[in-house]
C-alpha atoms as a PDB file:
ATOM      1  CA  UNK A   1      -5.775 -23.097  46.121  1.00  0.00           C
ATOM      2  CA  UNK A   2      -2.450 -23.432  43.991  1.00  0.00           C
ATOM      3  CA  UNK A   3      -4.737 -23.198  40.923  1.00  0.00           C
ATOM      4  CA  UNK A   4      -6.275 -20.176  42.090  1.00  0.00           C
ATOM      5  CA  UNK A   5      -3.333 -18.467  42.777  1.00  0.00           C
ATOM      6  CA  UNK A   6      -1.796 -19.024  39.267  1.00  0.00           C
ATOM      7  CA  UNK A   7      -4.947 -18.112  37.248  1.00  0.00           C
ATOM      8  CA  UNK A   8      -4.696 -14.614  39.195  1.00  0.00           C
ATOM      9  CA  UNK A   9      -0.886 -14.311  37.849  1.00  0.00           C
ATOM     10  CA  UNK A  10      -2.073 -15.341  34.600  1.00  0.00           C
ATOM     11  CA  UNK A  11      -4.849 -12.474  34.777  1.00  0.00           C
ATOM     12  CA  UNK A  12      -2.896  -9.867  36.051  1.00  0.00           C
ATOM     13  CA  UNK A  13      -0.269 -10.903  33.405  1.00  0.00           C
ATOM     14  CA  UNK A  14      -2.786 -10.311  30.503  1.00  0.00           C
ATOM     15  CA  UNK A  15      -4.181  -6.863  32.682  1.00  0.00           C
ATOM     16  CA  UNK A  16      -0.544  -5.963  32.097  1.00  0.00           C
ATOM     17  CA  UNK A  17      -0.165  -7.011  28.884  1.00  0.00           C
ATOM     18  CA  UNK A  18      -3.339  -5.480  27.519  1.00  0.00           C
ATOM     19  CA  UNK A  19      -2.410  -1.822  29.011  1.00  0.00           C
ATOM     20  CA  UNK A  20       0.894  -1.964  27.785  1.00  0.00           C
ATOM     21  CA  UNK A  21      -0.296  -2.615  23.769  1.00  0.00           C
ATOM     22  CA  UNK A  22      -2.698  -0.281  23.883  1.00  0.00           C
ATOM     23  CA  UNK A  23      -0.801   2.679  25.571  1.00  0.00           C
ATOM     24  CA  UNK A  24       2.491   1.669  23.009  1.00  0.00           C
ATOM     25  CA  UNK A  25      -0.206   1.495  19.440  1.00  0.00           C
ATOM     26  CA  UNK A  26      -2.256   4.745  21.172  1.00  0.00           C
ATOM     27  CA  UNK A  27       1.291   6.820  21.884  1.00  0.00           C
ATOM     28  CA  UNK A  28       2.671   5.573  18.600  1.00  0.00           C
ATOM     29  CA  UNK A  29       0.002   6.611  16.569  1.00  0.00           C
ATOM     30  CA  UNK A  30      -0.217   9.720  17.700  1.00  0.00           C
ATOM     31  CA  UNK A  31       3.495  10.425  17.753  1.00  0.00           C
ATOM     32  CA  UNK A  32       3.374   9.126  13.860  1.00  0.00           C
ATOM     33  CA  UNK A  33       0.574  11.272  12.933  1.00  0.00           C
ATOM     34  CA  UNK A  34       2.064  14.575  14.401  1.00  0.00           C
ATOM     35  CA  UNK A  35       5.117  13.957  12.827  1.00  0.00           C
ATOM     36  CA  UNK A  36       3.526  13.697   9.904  1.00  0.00           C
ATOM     37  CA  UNK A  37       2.249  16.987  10.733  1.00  0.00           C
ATOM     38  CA  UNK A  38       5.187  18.782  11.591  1.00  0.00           C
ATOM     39  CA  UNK A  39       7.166  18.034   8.504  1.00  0.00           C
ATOM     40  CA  UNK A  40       4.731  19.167   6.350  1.00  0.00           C
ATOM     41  CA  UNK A  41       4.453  22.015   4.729  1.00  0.00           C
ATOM     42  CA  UNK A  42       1.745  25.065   5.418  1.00  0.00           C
ATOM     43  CA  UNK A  43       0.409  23.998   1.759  1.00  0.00           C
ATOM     44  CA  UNK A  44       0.393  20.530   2.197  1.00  0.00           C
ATOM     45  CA  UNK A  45      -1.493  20.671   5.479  1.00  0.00           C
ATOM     46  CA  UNK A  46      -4.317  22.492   3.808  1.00  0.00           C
ATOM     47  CA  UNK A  47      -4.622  19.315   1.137  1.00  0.00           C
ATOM     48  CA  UNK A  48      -3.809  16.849   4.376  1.00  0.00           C
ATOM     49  CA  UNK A  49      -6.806  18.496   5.374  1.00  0.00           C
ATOM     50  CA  UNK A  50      -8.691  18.111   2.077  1.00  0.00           C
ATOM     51  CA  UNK A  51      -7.721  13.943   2.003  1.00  0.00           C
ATOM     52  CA  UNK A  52      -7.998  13.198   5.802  1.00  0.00           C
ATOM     53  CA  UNK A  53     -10.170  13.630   8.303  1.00  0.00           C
ATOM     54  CA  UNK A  54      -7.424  13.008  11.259  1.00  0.00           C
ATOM     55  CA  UNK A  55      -5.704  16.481  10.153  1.00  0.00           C
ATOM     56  CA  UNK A  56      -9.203  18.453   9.648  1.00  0.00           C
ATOM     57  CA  UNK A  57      -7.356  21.030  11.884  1.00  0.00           C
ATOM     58  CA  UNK A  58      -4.411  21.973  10.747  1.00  0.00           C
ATOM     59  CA  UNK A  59      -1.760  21.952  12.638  1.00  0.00           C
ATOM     60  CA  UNK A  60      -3.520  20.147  15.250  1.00  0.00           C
ATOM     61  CA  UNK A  61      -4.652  16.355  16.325  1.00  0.00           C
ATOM     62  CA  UNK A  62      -8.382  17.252  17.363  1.00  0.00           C
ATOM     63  CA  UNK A  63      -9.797  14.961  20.223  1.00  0.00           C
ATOM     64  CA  UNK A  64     -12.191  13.377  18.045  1.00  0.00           C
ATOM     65  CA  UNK A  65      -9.000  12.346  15.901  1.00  0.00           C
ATOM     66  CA  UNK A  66      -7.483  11.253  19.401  1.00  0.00           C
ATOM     67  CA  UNK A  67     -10.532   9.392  20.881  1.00  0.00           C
ATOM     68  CA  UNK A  68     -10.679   7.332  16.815  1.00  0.00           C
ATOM     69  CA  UNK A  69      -6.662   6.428  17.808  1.00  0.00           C
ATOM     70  CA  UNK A  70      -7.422   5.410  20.941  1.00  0.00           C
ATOM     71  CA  UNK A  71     -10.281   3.253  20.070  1.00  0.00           C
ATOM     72  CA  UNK A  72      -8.038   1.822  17.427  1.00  0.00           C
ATOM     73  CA  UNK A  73      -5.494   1.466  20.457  1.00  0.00           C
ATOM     74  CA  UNK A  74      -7.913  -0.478  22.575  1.00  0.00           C
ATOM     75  CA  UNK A  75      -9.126  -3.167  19.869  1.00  0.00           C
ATOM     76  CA  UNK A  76      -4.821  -3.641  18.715  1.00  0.00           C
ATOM     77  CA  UNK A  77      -4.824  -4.908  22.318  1.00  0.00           C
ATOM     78  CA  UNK A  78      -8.045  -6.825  22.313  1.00  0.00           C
ATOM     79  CA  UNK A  79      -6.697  -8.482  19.124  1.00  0.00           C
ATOM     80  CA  UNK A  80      -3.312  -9.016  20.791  1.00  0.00           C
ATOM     81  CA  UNK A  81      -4.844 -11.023  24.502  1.00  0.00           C
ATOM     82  CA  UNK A  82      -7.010 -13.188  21.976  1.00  0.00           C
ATOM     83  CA  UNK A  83      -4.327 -14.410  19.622  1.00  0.00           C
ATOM     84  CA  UNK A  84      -2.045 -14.075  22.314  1.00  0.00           C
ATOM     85  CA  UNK A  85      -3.910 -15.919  24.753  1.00  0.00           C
ATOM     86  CA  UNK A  86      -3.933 -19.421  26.025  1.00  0.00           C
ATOM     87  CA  UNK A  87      -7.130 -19.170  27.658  1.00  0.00           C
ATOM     88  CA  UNK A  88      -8.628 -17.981  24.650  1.00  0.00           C
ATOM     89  CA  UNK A  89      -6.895 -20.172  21.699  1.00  0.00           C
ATOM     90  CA  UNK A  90      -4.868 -22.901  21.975  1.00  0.00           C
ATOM     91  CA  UNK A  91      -2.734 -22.684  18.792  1.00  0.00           C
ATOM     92  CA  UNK A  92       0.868 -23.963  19.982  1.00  0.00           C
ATOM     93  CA  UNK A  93       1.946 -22.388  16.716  1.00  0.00           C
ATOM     94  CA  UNK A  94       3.608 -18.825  17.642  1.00  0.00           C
ATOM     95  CA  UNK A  95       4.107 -17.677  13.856  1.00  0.00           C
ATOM     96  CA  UNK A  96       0.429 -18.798  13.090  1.00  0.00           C
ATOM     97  CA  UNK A  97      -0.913 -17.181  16.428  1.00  0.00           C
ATOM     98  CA  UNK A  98       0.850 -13.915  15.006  1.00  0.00           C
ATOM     99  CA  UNK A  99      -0.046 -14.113  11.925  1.00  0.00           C
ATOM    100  CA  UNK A 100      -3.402 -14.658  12.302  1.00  0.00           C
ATOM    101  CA  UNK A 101      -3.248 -11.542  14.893  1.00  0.00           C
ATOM    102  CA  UNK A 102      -1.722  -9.738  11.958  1.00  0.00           C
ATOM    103  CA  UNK A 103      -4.591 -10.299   9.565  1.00  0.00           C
ATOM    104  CA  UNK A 104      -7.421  -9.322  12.103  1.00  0.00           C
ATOM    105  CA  UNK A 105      -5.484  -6.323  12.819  1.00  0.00           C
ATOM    106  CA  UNK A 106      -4.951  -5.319   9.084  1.00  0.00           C
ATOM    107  CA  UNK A 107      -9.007  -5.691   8.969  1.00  0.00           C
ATOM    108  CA  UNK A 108      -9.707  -4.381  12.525  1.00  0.00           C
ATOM    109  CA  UNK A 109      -7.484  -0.987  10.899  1.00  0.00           C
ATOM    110  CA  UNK A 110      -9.448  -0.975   7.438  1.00  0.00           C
ATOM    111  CA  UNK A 111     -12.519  -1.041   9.157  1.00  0.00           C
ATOM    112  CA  UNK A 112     -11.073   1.875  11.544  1.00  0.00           C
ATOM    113  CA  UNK A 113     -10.272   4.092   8.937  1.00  0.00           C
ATOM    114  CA  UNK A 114     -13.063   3.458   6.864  1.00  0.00           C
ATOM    115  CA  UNK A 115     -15.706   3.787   9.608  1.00  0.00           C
ATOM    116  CA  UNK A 116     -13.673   7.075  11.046  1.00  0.00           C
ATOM    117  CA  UNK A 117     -13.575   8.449   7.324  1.00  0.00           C
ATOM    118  CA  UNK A 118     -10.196   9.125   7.696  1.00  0.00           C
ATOM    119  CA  UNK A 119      -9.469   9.058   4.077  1.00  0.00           C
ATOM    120  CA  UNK A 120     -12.668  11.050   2.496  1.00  0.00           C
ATOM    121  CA  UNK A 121     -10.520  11.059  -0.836  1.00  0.00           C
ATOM    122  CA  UNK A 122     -11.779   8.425  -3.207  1.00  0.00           C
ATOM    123  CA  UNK A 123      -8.006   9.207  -5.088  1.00  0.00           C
ATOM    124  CA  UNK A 124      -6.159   5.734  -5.655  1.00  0.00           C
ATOM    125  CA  UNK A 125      -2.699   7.730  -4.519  1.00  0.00           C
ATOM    126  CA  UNK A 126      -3.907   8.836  -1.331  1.00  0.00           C
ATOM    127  CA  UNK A 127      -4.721   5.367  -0.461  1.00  0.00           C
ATOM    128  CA  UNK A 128      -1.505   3.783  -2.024  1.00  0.00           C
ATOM    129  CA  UNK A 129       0.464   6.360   0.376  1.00  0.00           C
ATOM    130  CA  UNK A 130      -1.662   5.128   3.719  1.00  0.00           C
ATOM    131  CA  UNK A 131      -0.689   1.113   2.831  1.00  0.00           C
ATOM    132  CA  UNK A 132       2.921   2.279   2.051  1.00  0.00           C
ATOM    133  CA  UNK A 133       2.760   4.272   5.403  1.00  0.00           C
ATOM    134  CA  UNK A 134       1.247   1.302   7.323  1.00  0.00           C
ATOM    135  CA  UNK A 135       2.332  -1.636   6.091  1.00  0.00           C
ATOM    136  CA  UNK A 136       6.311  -1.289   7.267  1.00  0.00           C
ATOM    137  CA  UNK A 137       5.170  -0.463  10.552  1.00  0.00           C
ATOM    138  CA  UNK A 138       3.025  -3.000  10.503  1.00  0.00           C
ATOM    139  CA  UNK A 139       5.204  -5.802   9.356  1.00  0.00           C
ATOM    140  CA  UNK A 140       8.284  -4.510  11.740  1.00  0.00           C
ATOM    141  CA  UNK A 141       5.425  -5.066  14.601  1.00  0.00           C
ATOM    142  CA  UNK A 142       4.644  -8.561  13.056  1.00  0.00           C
ATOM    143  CA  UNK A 143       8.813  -9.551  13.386  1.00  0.00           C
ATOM    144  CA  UNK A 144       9.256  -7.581  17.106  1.00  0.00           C
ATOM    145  CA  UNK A 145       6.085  -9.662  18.053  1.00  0.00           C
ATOM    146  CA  UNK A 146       7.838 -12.982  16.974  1.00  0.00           C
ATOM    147  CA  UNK A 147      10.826 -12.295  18.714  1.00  0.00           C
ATOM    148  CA  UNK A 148       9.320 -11.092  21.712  1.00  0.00           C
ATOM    149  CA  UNK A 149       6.889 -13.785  21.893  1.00  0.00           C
ATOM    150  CA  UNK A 150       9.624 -16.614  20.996  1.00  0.00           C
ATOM    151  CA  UNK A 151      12.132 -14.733  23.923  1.00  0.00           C
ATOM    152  CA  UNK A 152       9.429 -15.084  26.410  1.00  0.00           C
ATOM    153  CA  UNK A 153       8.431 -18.781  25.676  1.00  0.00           C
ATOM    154  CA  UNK A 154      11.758 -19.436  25.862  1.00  0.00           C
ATOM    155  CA  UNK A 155      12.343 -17.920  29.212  1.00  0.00           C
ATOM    156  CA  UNK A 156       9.153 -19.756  30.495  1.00  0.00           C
ATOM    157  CA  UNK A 157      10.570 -23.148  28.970  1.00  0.00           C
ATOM    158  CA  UNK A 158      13.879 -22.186  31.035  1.00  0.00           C
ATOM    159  CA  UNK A 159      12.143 -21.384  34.339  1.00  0.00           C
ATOM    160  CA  UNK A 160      10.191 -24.709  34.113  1.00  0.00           C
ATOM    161  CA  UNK A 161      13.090 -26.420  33.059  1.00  0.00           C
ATOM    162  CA  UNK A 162      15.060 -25.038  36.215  1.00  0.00           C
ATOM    163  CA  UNK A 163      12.208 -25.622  38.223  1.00  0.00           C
ATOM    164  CA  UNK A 164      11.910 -29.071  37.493  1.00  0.00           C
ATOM    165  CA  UNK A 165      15.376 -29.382  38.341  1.00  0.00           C
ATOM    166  CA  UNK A 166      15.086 -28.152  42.087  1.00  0.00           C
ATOM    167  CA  UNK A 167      11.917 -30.614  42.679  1.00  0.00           C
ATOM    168  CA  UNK A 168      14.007 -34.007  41.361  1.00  0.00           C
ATOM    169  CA  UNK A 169      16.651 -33.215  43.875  1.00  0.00           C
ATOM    170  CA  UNK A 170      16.298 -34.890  47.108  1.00  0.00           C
END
């Protein structure tokens, strides 16, 4: 019965866990991308339009570009509960388990925009400005996940620690 009960925290845990990633990559996406927007210029969102299929309105996020984030969204938080899993992998190593998150998710996104045609520009600069986009936020993400993941294992090392405590007393 004990077992039971923790295997339903665990699940509601990852239930938690999942939502939260994907509503933080869906709302940060879409903040990022109408920012974007909003700085530009009235000429340069006519050739945002020309290179990207995510501004093909301008001045607007259309809900096909919204329904490609949030699919992008989901699968940065399906990438997240496997890597971050134990019940999936059991890789002790939290820099490895985030790193290796980091590479799927750099492919999961190349496949994303490819597939979504979000770049119909075959110009080496357009690209160049996505990775130089991307990758910061990306690597900032890789560091907050380390130090989030470390500050939690630690708490959870603390808890057991204190727990452990309480049950060698008489």
């Amino acid at each position: 019965m004990d077992k039971n009960r923790n295997k339903k925290i665990i699940d509601k845990k990852s239930l938690h866990d999942f939502v939260y990633t994907t509503s933080l990559a869906f709302s940060l996406q879409t903040l990022i991308a109408t920012f974007v927007m909003f700085i530009s210029s009235s000429e340069t969102s006519a050739e945002q339009s020309r290179i990207s299929s995510i501004y093909a309105t301008p001045g607007f996020l259309s809900k096909s570009t919204l329904l490609q984030f949030f699919i992008a969204a989901v699968l940065t938080g399906i990438i997240r509960h496997i890597f971050m899993s134990d019940l999936i992998l059991k890789i002790k190593s939290i820099a490895l388990r985030i790193s290796l998150m980091f590479v799927f998710e750099v492919i999961m996104v190349a496949i994303v925009v490819w597939r979504c045609n979000w770049f119909h520009s075959v110009r080496v600069g357009h690209w160049i400005g996505f990775v130089i986009g991307a990758l910061p936020c990306m690597i900032a993400g890789f560091f907050m996940a380390y130090k989030s993941e470390c500050r939690e294992n630690e708490e959870m090392n603390e808890a057991l620690r204190k727990k452990q405590q309480e049950e060698e007393k008489p």
